[in-house]
Protein backbone atom coordinates (compact mmCIF):
# COMPACT_ATOMS: atom_id res chain seq x y z
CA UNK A 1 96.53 12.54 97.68
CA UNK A 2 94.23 11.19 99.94
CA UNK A 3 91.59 12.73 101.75
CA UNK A 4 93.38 12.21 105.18
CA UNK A 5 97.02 13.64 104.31
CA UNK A 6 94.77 16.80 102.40
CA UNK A 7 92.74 17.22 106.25
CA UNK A 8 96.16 17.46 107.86
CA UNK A 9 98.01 19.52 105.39
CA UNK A 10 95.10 22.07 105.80
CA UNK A 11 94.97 22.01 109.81
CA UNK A 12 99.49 22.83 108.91
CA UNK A 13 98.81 25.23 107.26
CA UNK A 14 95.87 27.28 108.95
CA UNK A 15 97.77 26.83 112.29
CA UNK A 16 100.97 28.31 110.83
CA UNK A 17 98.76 31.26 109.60
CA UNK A 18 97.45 31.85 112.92
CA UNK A 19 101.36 31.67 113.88
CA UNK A 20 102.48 34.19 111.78
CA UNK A 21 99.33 36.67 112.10
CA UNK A 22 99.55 36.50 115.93
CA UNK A 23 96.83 34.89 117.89
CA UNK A 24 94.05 37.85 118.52
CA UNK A 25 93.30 37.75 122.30
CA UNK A 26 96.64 36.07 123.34
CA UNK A 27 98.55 39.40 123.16
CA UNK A 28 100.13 37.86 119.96
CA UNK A 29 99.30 41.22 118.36
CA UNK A 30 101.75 43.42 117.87
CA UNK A 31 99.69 46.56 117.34
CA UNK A 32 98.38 45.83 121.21
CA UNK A 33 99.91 48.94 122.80
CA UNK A 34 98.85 49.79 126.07
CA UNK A 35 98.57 53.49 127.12
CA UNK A 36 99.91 53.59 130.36
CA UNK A 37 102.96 55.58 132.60
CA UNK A 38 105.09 54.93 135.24
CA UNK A 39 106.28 57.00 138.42
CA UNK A 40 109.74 56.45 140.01
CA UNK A 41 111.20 58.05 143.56
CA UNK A 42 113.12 57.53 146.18
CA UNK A 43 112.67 56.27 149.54
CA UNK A 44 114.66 57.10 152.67
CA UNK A 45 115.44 56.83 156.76
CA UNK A 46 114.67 60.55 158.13
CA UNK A 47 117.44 60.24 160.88
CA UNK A 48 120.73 59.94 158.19
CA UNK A 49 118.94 59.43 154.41
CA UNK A 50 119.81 55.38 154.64
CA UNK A 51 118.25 54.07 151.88
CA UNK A 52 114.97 52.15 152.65
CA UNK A 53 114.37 48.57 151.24
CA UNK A 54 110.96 46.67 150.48
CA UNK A 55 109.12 49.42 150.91
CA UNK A 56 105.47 49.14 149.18
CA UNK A 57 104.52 52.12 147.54
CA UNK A 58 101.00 52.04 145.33
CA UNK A 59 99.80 54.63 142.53
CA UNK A 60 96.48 53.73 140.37
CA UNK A 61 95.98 50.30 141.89
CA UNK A 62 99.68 49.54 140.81
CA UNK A 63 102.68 48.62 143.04
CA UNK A 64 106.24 48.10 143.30
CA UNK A 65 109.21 47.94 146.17
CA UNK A 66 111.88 50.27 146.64
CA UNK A 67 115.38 48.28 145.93
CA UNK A 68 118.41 48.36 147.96
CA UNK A 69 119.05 52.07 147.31
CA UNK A 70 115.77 53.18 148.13
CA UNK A 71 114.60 53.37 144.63
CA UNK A 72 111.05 52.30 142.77
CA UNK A 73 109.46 52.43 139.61
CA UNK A 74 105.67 51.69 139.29
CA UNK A 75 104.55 50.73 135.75
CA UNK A 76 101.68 50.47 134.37
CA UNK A 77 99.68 53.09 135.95
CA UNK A 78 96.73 54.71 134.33
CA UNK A 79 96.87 57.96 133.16
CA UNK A 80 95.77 60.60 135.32
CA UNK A 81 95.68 63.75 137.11
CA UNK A 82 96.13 63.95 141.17
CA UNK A 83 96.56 60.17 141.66
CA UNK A 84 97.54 59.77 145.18
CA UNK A 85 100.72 58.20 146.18
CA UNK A 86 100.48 55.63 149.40
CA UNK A 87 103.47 54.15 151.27
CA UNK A 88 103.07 51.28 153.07
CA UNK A 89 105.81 50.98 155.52
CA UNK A 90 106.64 48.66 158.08
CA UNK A 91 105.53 48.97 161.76
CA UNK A 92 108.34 50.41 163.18
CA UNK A 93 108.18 52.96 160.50
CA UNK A 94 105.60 55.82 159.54
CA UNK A 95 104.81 58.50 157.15
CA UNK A 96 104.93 62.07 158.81
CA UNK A 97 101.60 63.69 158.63
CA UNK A 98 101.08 65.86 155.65
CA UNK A 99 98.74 66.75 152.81
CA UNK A 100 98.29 63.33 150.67
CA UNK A 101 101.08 63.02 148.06
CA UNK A 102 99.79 63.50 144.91
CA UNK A 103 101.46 62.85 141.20
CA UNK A 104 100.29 63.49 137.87
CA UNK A 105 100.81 60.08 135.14
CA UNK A 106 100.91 60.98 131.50
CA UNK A 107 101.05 57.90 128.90
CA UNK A 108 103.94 56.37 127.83
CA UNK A 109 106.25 58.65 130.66
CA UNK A 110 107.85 58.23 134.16
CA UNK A 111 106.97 61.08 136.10
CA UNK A 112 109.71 60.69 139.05
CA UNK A 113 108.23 62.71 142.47
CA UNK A 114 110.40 65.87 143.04
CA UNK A 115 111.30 64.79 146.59
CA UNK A 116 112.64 62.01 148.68
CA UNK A 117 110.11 60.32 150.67
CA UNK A 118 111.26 59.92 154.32
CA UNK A 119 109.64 57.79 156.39
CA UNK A 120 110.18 58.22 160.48
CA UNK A 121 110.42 55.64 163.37
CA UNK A 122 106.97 54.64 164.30
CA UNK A 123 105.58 57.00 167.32
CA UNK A 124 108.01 59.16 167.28
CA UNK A 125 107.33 62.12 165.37
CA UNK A 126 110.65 64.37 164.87
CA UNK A 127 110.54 68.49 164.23
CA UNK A 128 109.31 69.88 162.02
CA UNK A 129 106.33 66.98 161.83
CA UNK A 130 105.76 67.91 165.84
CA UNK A 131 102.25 68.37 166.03
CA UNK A 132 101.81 72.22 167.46
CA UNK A 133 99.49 73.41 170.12
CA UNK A 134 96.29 75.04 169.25
């Protein structure tokens, strides 16, 4: 065998090693696992619970739309106590004031928020969110 056809079956065979073992770095690994949850909710129109659309909503750095029915998931978010939940709505809609949402993410769980967010029409703030006199 000559010294050319032994160079190339070498090169075959260390790159189908490398193949088979996964590529380190290249997330080729399969013992890569990434400790991270996810928090899901619901998103909805204060005046008759429409569902709200493309509606960005960001936990941990992470973010995700709410789909046609108002829903979102947000993957990939690190684990953590009292990570606050922010809404991004559109300008003709607004978050009522009130404490900051807050959510706890465990590892490899969806924590999905105990209640609806409902977003109101920009500037108008409906009761109970009325503001009261001091």
């Amino acid at each position: 065998m000559s010294r050319h056809i032994k160079w190339h079956l070498i090169m075959i065979i260390g790159i189908a090693a490398l193949i088979v073992t996964g590529l380190p770095g290249c997330g080729g690994g399969g013992d890569q696992v990434a400790d991270t949850g996810s928090v899901a909710g619901v998103i909805q129109y204060y005046r008759d619970g429409t569902a709200l659309e493309s509606i960005k909503v960001t936990v941990g750095g992470k973010s995700a739309y709410s789909d046609s029915n108002g829903n979102f998931t947000i993957t990939g978010i690190a684990p953590g106590s009292d990570q606050a939940v922010t809404i991004t709505p559109p300008d003709w809609l607004e978050m009522p004031p009130a404490d900051p949402m807050l959510v706890d993410v465990t590892a490899d769980q969806t924590t999905t928020l105990s209640e609806t967010i409902v977003l109101v029409d920009a500037y108008e703030l409906p009761e109970p969110w009325t503001e009261s006199e001091s």
